[in-house]
Every structure is written in structure tokens, then in C-alpha cells.
C-alpha atoms as a PDB file:
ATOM      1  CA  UNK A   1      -9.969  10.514  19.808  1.00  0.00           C
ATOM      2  CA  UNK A   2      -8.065  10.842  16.443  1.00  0.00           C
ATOM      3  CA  UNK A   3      -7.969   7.911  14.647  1.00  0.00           C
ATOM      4  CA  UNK A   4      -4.202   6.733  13.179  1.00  0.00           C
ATOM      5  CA  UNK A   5      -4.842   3.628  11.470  1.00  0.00           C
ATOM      6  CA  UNK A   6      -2.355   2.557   8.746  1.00  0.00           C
ATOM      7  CA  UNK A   7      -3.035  -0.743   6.385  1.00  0.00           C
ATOM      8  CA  UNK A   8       0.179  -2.158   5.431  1.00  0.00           C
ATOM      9  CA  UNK A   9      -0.954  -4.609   2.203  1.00  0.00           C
ATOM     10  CA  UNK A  10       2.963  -6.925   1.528  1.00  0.00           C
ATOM     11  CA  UNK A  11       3.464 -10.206   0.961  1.00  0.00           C
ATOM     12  CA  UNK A  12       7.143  -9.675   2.450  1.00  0.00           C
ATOM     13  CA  UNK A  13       7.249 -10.335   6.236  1.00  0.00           C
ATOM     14  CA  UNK A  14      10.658  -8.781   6.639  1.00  0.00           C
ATOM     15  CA  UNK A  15       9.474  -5.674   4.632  1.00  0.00           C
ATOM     16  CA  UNK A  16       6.010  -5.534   6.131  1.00  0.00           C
ATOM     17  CA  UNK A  17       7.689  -5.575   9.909  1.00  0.00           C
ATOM     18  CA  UNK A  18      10.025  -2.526   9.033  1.00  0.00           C
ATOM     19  CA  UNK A  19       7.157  -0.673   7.728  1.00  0.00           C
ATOM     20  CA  UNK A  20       4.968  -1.271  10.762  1.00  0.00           C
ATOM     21  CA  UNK A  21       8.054  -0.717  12.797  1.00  0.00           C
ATOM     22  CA  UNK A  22       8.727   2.513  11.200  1.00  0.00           C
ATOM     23  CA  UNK A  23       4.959   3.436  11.435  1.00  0.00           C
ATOM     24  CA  UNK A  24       4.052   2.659  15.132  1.00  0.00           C
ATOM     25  CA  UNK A  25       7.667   4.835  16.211  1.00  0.00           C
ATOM     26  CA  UNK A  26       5.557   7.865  14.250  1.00  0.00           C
ATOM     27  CA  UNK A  27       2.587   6.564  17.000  1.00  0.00           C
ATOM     28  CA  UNK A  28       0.403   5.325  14.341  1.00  0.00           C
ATOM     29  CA  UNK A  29      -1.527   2.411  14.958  1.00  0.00           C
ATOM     30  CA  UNK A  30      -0.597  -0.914  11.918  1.00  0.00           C
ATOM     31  CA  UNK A  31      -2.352  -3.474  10.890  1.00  0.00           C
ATOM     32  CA  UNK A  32      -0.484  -5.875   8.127  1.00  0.00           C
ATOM     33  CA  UNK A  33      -2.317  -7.896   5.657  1.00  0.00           C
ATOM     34  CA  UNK A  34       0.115  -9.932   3.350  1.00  0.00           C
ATOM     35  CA  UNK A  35      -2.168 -10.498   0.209  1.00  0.00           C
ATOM     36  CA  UNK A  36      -3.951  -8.553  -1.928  1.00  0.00           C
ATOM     37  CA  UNK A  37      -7.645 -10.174  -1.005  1.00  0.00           C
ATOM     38  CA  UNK A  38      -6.966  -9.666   2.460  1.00  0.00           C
ATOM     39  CA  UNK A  39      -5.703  -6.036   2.006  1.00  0.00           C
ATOM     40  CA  UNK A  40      -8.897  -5.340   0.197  1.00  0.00           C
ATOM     41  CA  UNK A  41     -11.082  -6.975   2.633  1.00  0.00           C
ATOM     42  CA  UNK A  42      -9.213  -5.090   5.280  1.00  0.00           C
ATOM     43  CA  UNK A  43      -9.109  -1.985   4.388  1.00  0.00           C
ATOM     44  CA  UNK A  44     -13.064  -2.387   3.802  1.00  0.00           C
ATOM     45  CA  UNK A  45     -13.440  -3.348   7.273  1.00  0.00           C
ATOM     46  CA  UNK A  46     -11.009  -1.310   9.478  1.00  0.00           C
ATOM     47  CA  UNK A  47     -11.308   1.973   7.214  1.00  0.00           C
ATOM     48  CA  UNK A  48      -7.763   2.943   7.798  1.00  0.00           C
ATOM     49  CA  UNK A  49      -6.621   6.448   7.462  1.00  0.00           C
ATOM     50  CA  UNK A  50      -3.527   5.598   4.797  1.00  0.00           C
ATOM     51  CA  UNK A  51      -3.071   2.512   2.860  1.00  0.00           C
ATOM     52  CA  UNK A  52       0.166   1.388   1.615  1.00  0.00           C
ATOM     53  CA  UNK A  53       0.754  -1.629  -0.111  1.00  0.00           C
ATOM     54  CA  UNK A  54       3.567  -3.422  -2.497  1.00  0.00           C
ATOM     55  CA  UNK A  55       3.037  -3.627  -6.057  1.00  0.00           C
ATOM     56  CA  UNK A  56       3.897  -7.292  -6.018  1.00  0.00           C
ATOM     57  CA  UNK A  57       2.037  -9.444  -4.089  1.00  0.00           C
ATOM     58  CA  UNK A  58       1.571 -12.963  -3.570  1.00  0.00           C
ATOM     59  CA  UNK A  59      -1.768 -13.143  -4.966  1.00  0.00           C
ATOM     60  CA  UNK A  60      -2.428 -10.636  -7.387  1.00  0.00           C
ATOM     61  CA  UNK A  61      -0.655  -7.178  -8.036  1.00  0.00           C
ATOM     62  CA  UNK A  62      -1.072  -3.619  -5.990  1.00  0.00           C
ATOM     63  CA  UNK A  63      -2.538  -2.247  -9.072  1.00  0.00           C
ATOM     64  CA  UNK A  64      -5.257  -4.223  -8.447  1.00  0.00           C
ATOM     65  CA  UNK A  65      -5.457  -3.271  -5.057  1.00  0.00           C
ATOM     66  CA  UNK A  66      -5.980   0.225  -6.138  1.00  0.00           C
ATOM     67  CA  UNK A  67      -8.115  -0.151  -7.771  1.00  0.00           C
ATOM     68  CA  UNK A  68     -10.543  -2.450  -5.799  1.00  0.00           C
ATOM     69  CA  UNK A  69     -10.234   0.270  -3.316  1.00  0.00           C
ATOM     70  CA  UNK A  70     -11.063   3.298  -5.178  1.00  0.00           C
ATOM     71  CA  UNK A  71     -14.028   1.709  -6.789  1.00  0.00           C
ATOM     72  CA  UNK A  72     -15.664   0.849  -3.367  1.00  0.00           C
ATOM     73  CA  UNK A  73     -19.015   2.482  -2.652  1.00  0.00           C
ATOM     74  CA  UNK A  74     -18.171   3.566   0.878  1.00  0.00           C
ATOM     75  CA  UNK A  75     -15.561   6.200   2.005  1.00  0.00           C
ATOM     76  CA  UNK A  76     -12.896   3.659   1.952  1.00  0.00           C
ATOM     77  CA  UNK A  77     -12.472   4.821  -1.668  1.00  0.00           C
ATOM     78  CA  UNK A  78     -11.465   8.560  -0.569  1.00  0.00           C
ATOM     79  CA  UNK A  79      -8.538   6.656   1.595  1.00  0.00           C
ATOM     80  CA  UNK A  80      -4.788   8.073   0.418  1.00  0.00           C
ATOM     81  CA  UNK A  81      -2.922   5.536  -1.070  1.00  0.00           C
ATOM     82  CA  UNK A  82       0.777   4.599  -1.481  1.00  0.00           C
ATOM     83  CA  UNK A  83       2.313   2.074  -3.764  1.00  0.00           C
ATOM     84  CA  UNK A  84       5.662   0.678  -3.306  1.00  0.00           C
ATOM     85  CA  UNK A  85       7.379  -1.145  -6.239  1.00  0.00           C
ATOM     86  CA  UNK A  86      10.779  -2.515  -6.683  1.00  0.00           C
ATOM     87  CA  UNK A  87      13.606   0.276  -8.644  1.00  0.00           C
ATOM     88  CA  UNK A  88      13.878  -2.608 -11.245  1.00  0.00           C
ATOM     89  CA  UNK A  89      10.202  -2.628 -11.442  1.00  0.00           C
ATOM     90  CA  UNK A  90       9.303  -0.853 -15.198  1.00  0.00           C
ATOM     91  CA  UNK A  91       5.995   0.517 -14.819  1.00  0.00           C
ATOM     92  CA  UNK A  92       5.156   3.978 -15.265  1.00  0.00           C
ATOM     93  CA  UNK A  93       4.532   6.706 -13.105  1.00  0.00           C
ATOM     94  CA  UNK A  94       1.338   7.553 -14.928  1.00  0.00           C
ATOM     95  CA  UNK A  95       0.481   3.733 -14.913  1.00  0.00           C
ATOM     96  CA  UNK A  96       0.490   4.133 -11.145  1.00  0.00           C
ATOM     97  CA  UNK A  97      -1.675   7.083 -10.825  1.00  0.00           C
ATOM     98  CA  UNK A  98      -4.120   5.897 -13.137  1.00  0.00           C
ATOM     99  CA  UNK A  99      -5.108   2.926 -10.622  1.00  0.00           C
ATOM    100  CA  UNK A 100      -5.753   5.723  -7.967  1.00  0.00           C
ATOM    101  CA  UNK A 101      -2.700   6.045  -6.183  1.00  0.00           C
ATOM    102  CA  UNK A 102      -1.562   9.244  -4.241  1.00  0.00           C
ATOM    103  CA  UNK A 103       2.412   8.217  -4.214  1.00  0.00           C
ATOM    104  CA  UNK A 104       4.341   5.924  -4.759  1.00  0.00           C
ATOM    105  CA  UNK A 105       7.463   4.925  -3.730  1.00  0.00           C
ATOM    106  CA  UNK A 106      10.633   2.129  -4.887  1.00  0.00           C
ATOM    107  CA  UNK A 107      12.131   0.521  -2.176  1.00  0.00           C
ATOM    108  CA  UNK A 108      15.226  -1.586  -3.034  1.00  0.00           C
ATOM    109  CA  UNK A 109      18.780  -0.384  -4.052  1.00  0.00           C
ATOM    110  CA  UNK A 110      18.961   2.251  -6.610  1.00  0.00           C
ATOM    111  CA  UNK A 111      20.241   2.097  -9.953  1.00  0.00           C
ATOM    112  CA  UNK A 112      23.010   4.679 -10.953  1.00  0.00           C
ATOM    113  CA  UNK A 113      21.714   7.646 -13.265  1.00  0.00           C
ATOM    114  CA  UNK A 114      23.819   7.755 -16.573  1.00  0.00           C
END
């Protein structure tokens, strides 16, 4: 059988329940860790298919996250990878794709363009 394991790494528990929500009504299977060492010792154990995890987090920062992940000896480190950030949040797309992810994403309301 195919495996369809998503890690969902935020601190929020409202956000974190819409996301696994949203992911199980795809038929994906969820598991939610809501810091940053638990994400990382997570994703090490489980070896999810897709990780995606907030930029802030109670503990440390997403950023982090990514890169913990990517410089894991084990295939973990191949996993795609998703950061969500705030629209408020200033940091750069390049900043974010330095660290390792695939995507990112803002969640939030948006800002108008001028």
C-alpha cells in the first residue's frame, strides 16, 4: 500500500486542526507536532511523505526546521517541504528557499497591493 503520511509542524491548535482537517478530506493520513523539536524528531521517525510546518513556532522558528531536516543523513532529507508564514511576516522568498523549502505559503489576511 501507498503510503500518505503528512507532518503538520504548528504551534497553533486552531490552525494545525484545519490543516489536518483539510488534509485527511484529500485521504491523507496527519500527524501534528506543535514544536519545532518535536516536528524534527517526528518527521525522523514517521518519514512522512510531505512536511509542512509554520514559520513561527513556539520553540524555535520553521527555518530551523528546514533545515534540521534537510541536513539529516537518512532519506528524510529528500522529504518536500512547505513553509507557512504570516502575510505580515518580512522574510524573503529566497530566505525561504535557502533553508530547503519546496513552497511556501502565507496564511492570514492579505494586504492590499498599491
Amino acid at each position: 500500500m501507498e503510503s500518505r503520511l503528512v507532518l503538520v509542524i504548528e504551534g497553533d491548535d486552531q490552525t494545525a486542526n484545519r490543516f489536518a482537517a483539510a488534509i485527511r478530506e484529500a485521504d491523507y493520513e496527519v500527524v501534528v507536532s506543535p514544536t519545532a523539536a518535536a516536528g524534527i524528531a517526528a518527521a525522523m521517525e514517521i518519514r512522512p511523505d510531505c512536511v509542512i510546518c509554520d514559520v513561527e513556532l513556539p520553540d524555535g522558528d520553521g527555518l530551523a526546521v528546514a533545515r534540521s531536516i534537510r541536513a539529516q543523513p537518512s532519506p528524510v532529507a529528500l522529504t518536500p517541504l512547505v513553509l507557512l508564514s504570516p502575510f505580515e511576516e518580512g522574510l524573503s522568498q529566497l530566505a525561504r528557499f535557502e533553508v530547503g523549502a519546496d513552497a511556501f505559503t502565507s496564511q492570514g489576511r492579505s494586504r492590499s497591493m498599491r
